[in-house]
C-alpha atoms as a PDB file:
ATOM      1  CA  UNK A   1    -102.843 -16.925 200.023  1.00  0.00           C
ATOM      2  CA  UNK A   2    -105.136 -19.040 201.724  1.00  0.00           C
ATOM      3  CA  UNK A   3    -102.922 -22.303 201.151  1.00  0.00           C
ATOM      4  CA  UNK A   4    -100.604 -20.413 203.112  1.00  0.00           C
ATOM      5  CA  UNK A   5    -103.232 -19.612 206.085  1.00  0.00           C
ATOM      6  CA  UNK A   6    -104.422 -23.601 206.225  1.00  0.00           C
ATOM      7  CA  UNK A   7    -100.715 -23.996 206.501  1.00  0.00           C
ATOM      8  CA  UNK A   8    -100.587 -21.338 209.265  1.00  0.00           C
ATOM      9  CA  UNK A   9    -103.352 -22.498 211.015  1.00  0.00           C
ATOM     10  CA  UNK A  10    -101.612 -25.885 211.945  1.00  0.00           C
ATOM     11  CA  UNK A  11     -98.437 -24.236 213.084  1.00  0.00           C
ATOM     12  CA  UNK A  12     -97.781 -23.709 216.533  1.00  0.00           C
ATOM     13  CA  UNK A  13     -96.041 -19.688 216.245  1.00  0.00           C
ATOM     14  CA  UNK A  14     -95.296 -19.280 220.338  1.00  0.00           C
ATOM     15  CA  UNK A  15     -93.387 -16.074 219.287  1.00  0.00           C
ATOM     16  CA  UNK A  16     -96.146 -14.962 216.964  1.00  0.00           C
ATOM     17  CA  UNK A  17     -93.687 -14.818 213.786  1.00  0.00           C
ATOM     18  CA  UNK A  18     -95.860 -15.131 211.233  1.00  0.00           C
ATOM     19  CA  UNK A  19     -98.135 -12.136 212.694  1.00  0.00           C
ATOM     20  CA  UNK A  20     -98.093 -10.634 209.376  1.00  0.00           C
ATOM     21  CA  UNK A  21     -99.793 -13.491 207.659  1.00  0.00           C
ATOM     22  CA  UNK A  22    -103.286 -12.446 207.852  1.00  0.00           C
ATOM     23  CA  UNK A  23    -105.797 -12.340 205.340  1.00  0.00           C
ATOM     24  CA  UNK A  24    -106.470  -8.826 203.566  1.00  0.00           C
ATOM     25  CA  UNK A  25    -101.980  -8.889 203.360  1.00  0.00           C
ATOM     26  CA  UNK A  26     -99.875  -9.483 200.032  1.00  0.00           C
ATOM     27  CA  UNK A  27     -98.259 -13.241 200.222  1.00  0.00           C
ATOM     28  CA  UNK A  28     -95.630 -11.691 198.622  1.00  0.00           C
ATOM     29  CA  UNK A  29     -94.656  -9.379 201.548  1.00  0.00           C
ATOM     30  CA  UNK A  30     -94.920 -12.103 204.265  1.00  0.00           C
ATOM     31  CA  UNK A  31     -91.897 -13.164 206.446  1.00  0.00           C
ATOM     32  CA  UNK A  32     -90.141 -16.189 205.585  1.00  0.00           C
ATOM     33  CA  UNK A  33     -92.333 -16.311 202.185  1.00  0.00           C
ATOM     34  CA  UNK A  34     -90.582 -15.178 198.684  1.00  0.00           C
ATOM     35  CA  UNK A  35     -92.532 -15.168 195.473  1.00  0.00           C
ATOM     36  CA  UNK A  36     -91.153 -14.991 192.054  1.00  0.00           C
ATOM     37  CA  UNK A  37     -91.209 -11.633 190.471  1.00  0.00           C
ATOM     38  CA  UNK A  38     -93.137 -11.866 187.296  1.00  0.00           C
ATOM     39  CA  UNK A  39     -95.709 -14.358 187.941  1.00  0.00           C
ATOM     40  CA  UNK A  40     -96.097 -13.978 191.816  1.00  0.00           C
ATOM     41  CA  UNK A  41     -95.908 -17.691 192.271  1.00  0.00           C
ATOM     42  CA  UNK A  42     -94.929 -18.696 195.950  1.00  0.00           C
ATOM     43  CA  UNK A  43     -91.430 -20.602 195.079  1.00  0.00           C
ATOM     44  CA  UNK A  44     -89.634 -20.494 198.600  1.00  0.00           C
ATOM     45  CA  UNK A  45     -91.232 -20.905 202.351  1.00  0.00           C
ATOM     46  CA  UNK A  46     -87.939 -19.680 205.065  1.00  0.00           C
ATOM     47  CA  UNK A  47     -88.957 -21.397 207.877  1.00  0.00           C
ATOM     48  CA  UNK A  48     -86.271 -21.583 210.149  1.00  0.00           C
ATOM     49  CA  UNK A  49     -85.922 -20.915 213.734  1.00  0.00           C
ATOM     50  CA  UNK A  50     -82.288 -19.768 213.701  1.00  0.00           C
ATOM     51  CA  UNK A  51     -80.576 -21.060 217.142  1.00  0.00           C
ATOM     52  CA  UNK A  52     -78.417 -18.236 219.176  1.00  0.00           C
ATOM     53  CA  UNK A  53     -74.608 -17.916 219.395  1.00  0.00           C
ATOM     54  CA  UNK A  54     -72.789 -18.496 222.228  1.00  0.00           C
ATOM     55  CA  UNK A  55     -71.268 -15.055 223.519  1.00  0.00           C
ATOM     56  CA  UNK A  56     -67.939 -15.580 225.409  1.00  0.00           C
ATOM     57  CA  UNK A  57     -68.236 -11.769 226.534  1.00  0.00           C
ATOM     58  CA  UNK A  58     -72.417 -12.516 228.520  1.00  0.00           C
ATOM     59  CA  UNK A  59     -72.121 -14.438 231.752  1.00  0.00           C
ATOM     60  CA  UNK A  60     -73.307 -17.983 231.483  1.00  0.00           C
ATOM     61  CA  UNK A  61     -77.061 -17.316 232.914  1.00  0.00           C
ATOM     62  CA  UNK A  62     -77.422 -14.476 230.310  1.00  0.00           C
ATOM     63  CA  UNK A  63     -76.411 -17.196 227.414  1.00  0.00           C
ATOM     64  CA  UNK A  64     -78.751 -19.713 229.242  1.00  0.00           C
ATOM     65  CA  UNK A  65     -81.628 -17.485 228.904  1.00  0.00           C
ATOM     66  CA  UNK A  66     -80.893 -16.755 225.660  1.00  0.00           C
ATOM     67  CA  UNK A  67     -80.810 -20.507 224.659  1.00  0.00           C
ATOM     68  CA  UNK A  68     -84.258 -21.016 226.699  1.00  0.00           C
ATOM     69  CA  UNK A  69     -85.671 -17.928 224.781  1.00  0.00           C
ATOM     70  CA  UNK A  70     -84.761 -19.776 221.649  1.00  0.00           C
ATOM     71  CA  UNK A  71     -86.210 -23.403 222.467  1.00  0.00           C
ATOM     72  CA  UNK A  72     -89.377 -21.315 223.653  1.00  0.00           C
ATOM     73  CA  UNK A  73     -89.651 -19.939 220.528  1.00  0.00           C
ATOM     74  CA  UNK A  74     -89.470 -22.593 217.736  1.00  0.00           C
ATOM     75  CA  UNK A  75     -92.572 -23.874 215.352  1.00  0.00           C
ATOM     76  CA  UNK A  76     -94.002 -26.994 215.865  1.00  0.00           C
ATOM     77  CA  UNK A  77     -97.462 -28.738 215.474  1.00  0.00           C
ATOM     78  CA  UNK A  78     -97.907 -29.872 212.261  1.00  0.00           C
ATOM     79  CA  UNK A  79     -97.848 -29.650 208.731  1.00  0.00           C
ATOM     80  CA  UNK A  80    -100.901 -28.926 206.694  1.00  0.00           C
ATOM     81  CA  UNK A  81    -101.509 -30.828 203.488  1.00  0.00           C
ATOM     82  CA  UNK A  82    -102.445 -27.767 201.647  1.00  0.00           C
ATOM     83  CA  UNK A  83     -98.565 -27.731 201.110  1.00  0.00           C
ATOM     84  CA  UNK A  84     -99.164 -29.941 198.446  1.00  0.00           C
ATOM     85  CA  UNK A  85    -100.992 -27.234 196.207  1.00  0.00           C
ATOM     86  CA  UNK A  86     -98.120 -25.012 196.324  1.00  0.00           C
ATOM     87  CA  UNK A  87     -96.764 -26.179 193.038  1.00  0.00           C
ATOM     88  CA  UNK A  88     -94.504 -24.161 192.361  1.00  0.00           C
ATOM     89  CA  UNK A  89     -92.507 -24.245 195.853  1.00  0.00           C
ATOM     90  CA  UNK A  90     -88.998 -25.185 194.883  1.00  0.00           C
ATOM     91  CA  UNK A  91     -86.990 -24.472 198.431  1.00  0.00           C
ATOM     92  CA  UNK A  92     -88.740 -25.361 201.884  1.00  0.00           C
ATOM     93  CA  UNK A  93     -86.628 -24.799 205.332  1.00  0.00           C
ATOM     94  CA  UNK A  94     -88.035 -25.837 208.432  1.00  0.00           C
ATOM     95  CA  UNK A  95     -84.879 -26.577 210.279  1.00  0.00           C
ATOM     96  CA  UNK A  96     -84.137 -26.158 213.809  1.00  0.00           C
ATOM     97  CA  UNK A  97     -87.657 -26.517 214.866  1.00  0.00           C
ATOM     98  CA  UNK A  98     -89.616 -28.077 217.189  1.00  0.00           C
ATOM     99  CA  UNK A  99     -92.172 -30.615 215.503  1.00  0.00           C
ATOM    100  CA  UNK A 100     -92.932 -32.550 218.705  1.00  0.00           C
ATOM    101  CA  UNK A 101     -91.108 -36.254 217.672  1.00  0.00           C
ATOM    102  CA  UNK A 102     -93.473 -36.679 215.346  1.00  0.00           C
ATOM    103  CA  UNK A 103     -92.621 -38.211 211.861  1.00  0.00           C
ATOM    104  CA  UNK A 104     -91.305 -36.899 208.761  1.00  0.00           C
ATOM    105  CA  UNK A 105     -94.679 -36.967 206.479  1.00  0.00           C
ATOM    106  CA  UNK A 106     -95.116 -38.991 203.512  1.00  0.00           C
ATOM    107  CA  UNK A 107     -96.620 -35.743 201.310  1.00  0.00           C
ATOM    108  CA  UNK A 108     -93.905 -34.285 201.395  1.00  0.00           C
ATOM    109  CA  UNK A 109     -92.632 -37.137 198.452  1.00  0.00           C
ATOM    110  CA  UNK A 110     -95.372 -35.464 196.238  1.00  0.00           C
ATOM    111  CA  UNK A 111     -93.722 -31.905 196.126  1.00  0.00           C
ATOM    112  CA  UNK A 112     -92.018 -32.804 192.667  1.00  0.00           C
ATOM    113  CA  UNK A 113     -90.898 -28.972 192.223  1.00  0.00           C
ATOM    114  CA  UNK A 114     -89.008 -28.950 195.264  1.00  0.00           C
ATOM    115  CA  UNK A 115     -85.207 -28.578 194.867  1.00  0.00           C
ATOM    116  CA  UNK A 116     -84.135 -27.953 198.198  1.00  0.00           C
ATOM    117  CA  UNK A 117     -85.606 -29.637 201.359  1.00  0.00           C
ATOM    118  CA  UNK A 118     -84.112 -28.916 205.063  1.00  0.00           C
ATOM    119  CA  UNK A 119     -85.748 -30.534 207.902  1.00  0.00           C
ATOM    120  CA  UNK A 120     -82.401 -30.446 209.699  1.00  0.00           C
ATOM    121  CA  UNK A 121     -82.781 -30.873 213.928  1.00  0.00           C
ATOM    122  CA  UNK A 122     -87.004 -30.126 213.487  1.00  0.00           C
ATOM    123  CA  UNK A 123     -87.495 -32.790 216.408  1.00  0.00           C
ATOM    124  CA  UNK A 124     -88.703 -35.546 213.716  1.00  0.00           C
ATOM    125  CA  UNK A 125     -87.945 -39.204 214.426  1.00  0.00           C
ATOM    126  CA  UNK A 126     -88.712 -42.873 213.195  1.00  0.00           C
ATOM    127  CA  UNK A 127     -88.517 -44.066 209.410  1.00  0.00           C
ATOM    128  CA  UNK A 128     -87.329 -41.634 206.585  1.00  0.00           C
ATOM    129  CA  UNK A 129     -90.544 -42.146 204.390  1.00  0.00           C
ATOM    130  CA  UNK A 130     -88.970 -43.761 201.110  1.00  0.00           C
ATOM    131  CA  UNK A 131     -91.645 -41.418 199.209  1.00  0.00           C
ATOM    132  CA  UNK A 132     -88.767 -38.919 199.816  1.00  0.00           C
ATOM    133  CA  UNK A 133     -87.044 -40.633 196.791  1.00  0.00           C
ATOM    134  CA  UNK A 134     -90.212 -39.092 194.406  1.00  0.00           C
ATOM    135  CA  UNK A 135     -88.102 -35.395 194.596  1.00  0.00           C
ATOM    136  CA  UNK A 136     -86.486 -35.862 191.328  1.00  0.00           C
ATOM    137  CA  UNK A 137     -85.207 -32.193 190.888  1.00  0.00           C
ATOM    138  CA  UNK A 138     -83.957 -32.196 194.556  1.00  0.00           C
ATOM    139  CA  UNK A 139     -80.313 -30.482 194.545  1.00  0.00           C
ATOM    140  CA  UNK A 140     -80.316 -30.519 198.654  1.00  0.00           C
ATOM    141  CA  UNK A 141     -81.665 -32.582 201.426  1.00  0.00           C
ATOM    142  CA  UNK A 142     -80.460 -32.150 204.730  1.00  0.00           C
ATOM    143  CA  UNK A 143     -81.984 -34.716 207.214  1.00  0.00           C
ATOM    144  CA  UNK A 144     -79.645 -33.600 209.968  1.00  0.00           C
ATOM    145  CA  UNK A 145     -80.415 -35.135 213.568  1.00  0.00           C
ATOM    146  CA  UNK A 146     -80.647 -33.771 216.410  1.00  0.00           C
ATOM    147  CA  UNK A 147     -77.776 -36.500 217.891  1.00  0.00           C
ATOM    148  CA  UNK A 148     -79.739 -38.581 219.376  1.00  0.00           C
ATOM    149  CA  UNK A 149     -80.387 -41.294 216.314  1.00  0.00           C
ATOM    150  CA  UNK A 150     -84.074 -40.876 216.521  1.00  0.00           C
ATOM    151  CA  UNK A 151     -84.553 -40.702 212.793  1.00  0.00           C
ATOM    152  CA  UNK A 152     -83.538 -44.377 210.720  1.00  0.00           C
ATOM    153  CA  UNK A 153     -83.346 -45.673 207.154  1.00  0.00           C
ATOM    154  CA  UNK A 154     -83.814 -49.855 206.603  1.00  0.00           C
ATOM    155  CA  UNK A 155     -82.209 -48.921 202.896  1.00  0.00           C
ATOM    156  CA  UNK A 156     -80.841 -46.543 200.963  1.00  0.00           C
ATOM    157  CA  UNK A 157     -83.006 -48.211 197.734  1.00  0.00           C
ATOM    158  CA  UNK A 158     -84.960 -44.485 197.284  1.00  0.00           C
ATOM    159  CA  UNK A 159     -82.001 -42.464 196.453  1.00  0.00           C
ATOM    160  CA  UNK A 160     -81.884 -43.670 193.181  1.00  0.00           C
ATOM    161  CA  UNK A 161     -84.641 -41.392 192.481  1.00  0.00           C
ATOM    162  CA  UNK A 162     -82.641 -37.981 193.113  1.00  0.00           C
ATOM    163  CA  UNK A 163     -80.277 -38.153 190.176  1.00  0.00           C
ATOM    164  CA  UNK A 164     -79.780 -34.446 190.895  1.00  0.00           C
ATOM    165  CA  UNK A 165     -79.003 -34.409 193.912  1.00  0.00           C
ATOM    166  CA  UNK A 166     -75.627 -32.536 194.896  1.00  0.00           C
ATOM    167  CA  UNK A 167     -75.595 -31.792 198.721  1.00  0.00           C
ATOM    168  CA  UNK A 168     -76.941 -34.642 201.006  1.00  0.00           C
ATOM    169  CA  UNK A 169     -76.526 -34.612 204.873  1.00  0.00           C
ATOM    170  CA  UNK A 170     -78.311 -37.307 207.654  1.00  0.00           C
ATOM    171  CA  UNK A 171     -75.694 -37.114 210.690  1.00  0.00           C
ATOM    172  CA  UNK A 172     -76.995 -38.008 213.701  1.00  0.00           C
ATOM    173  CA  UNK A 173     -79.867 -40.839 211.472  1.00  0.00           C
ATOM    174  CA  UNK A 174     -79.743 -44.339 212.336  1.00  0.00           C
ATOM    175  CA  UNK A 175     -78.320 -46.000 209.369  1.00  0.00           C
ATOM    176  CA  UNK A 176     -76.825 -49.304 211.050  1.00  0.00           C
ATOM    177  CA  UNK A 177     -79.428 -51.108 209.016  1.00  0.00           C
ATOM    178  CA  UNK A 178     -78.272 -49.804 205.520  1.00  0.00           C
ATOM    179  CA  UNK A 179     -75.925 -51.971 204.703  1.00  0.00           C
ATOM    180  CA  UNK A 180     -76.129 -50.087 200.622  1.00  0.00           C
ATOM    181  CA  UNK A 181     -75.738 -47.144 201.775  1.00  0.00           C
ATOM    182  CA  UNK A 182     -72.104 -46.714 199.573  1.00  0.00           C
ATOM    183  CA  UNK A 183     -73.620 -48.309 197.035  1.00  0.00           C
ATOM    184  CA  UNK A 184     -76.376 -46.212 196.385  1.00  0.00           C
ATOM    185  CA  UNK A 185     -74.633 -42.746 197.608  1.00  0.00           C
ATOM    186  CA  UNK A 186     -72.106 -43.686 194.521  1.00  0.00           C
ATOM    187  CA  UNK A 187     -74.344 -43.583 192.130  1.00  0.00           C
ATOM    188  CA  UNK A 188     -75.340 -40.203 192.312  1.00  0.00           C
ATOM    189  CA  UNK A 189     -72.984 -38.329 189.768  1.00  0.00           C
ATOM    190  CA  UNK A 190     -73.752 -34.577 190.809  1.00  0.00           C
ATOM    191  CA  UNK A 191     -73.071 -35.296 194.858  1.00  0.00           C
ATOM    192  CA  UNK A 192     -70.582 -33.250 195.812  1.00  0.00           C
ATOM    193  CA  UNK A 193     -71.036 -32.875 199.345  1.00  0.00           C
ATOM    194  CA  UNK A 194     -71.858 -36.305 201.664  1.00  0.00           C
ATOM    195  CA  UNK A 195     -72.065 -36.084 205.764  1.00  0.00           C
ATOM    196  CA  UNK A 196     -72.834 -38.623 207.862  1.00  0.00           C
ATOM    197  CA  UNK A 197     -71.440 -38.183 210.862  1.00  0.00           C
ATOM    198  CA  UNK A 198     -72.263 -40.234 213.564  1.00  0.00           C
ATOM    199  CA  UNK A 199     -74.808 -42.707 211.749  1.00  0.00           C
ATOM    200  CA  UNK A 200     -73.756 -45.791 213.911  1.00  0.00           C
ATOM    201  CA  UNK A 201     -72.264 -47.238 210.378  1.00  0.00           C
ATOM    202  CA  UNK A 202     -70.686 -50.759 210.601  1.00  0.00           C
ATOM    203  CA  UNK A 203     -69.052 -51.335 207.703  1.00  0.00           C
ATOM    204  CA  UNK A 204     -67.474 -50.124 204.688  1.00  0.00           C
ATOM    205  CA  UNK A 205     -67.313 -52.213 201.706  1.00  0.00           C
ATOM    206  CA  UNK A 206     -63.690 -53.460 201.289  1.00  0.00           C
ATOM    207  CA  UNK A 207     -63.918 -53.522 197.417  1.00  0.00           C
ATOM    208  CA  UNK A 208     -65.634 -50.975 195.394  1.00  0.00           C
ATOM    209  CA  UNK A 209     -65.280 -49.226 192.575  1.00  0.00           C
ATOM    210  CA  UNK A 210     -66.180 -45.117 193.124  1.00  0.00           C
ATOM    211  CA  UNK A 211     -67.944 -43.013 190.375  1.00  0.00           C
ATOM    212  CA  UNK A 212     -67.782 -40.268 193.058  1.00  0.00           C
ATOM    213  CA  UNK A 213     -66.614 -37.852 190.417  1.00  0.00           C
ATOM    214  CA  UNK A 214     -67.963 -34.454 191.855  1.00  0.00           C
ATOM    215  CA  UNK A 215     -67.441 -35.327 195.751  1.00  0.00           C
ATOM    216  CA  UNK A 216     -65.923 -32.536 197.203  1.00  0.00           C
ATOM    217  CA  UNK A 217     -66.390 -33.023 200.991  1.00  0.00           C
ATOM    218  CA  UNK A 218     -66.969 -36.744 202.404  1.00  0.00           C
ATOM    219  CA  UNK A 219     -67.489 -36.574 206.274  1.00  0.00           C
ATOM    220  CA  UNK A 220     -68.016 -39.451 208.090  1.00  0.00           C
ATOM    221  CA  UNK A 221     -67.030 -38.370 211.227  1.00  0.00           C
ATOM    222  CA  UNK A 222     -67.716 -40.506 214.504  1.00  0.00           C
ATOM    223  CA  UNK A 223     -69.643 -43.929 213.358  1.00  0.00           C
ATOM    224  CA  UNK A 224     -68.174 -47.444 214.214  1.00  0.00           C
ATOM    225  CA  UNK A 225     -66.778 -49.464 211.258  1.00  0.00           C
ATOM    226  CA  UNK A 226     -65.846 -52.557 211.999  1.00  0.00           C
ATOM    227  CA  UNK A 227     -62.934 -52.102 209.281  1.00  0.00           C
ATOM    228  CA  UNK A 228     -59.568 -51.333 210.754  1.00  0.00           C
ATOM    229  CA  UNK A 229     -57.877 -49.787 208.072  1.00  0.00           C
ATOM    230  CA  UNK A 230     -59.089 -46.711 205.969  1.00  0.00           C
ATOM    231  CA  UNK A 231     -60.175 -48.390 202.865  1.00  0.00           C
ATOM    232  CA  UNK A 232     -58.694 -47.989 198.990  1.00  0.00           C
ATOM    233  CA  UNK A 233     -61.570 -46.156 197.244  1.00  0.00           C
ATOM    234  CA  UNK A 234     -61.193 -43.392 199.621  1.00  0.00           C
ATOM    235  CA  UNK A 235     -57.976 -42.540 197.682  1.00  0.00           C
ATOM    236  CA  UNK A 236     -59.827 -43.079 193.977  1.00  0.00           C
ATOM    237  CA  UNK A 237     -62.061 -39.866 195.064  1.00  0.00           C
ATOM    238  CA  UNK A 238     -61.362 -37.675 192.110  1.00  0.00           C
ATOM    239  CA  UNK A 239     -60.577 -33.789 193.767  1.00  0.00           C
ATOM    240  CA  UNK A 240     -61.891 -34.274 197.240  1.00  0.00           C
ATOM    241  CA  UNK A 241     -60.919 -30.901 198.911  1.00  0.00           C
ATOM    242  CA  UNK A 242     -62.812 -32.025 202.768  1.00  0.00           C
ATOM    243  CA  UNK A 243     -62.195 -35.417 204.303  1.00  0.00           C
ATOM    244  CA  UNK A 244     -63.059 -35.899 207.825  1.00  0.00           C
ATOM    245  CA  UNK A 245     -62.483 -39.533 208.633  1.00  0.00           C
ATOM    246  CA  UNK A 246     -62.221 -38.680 212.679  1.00  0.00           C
ATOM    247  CA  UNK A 247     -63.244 -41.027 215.562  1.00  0.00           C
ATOM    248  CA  UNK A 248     -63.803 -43.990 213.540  1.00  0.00           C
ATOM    249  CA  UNK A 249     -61.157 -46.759 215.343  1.00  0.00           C
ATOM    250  CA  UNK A 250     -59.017 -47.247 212.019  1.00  0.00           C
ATOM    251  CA  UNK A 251     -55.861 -48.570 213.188  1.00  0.00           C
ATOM    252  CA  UNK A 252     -52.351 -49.616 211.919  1.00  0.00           C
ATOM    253  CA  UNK A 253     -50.481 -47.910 209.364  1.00  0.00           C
ATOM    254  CA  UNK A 254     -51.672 -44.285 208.439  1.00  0.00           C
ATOM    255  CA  UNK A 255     -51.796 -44.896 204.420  1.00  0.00           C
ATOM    256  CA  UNK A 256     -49.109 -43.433 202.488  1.00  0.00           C
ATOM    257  CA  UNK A 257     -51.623 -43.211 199.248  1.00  0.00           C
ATOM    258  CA  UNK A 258     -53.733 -40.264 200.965  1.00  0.00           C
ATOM    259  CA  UNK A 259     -50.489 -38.308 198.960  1.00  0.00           C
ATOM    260  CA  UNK A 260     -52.406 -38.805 195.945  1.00  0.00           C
ATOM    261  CA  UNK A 261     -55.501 -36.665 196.934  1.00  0.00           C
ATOM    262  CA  UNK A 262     -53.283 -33.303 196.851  1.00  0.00           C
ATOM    263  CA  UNK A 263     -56.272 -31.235 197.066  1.00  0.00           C
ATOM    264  CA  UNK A 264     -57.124 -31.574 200.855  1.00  0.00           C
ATOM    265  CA  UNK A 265     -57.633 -29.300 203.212  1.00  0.00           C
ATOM    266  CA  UNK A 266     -58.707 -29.714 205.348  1.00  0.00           C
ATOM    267  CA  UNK A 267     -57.678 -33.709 206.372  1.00  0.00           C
ATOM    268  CA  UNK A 268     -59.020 -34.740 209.788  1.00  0.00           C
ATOM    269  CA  UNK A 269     -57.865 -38.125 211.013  1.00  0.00           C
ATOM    270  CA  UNK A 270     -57.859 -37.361 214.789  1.00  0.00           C
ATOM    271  CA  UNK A 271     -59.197 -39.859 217.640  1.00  0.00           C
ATOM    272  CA  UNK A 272     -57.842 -42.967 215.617  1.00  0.00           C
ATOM    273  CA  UNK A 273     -55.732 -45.560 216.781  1.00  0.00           C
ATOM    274  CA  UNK A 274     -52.654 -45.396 214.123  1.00  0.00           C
ATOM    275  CA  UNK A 275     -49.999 -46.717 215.500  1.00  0.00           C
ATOM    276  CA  UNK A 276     -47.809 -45.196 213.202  1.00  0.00           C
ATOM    277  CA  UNK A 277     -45.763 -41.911 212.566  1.00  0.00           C
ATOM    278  CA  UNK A 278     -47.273 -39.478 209.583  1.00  0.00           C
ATOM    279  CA  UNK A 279     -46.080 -40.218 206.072  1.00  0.00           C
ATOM    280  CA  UNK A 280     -43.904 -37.505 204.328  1.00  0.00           C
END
């Protein structure tokens, strides 16, 4: 209980949503905090500050204030090392938060029992601390940006520590500096879901040899390869079922082998320059 209150005491809570974490209360019974039912052990801190909806049928100031309510509302300040006794936490969500541009910390590498990280659009920016690559049971990591590129990677080198890992998303990060990024992404045999959409990407190795055997949904949506023509190991992908290869300037011929990869749907190739009619 009273790792949880250090933790609390660094927050910023402008909406008071952790009012029930107070000292003579059950962990347990705490908002956003779930303990496992034998042995009481914290395992998973729900974090989130869940953005609105857009409602077609309230007038546009009413969906404005809503939006302003929500922005007002959001966590930030920092995060308290006595995370790092929690050692048991296995799923941490802090997404859609408002951590005040500072960086993703380096501690957060020593939660080995972690499985699940999202720190998805929590207003963090500069370098993705490699220590990140420590999470060996990590199933999910969502990095998510908030689109403004404010978060980079020089290298993709700490990957190779999440063998596990099944579900990885950075759109919106900076990756025009790693150049491995296919390289090391293809070496994870449980990934079955990569986005990176909008990562200001260059290039796509021409020749390459894919052991993406559980991919199910590539999306690389929006980034600037300097390639022209959608590349070969895109059709090796084993039973891709979500491609979204949108607004990337591929141009000529739209590839006849994308027949092969009968699974699809859905297939986005939109905002391309083909200059070619659609294949049977």
């Amino acid at each position: 209980m009273s790792l949880l209150l250090n933790f609390k005491q660094d927050l910023i809570d402008p909406s008071n949503w952790l009012s029930s974490w107070t000292v003579d209360g059950d962990c347990c019974h705490w908002l956003g905090v779930v303990c496992h039912n034998l042995t009481a052990h914290i395992h998973q801190l729900h974090l989130r500050s869940f953005p609105p909806i857009w409602d077609d049928s309230m007038s546009q100031e009413q969906n404005d204030a809503k939006y302003e309510a929500y922005w007002r509302s959001r966590f930030g300040g920092k995060l308290n090392l006595s995370l790092l006794n929690l050692k048991h936490l296995n799923y941490f969500d802090l997404s859609f938060n408002n951590f005040s541009a500072s960086p993703i910390l380096e501690f957060l590498g020593s939660m080995k029992s972690l499985t699940s990280l999202n720190l998805s659009n929590a207003g963090s920016v500069g370098l993705i601390p490699h220590q990140l690559g420590n999470l060996s049971n990590l199933l999910y990591l969502n990095l998510e940006g908030y689109g403004s590129n404010d978060l980079n990677v020089n290298n993709f080198q700490w990957l190779s520590g999440l063998p596990l890992l099944q579900h990885l998303d950075m759109s919106y990060v900076n990756l025009s500096k790693a150049s491995d990024w296919l390289q090391l992404t293809n070496t994870l045999s449980s990934l079955s879901k990569l986005r990176l959409i909008a990562c200001q990407l260059c290039l796509i190795p021409p020749t390459l040899t894919v052991n993406f055997s559980s991919l199910l949904t590539l999306d690389l949506l929006g980034n600037q390869f300097e390639n022209t023509l959608i590349l070969s190991w895109i059709f090796g992908l084993c039973n891709p079922v979500s491609l979204d290869l949108s607004d990337n300037y591929f141009q000529s011929l739209i590839p006849v082998d994308l027949q092969n990869i009968t699974s699809l749907s859905p297939l986005d190739l939109s905002l391309n320059n083909f200059n070619s009619s659609i294949p049977n």
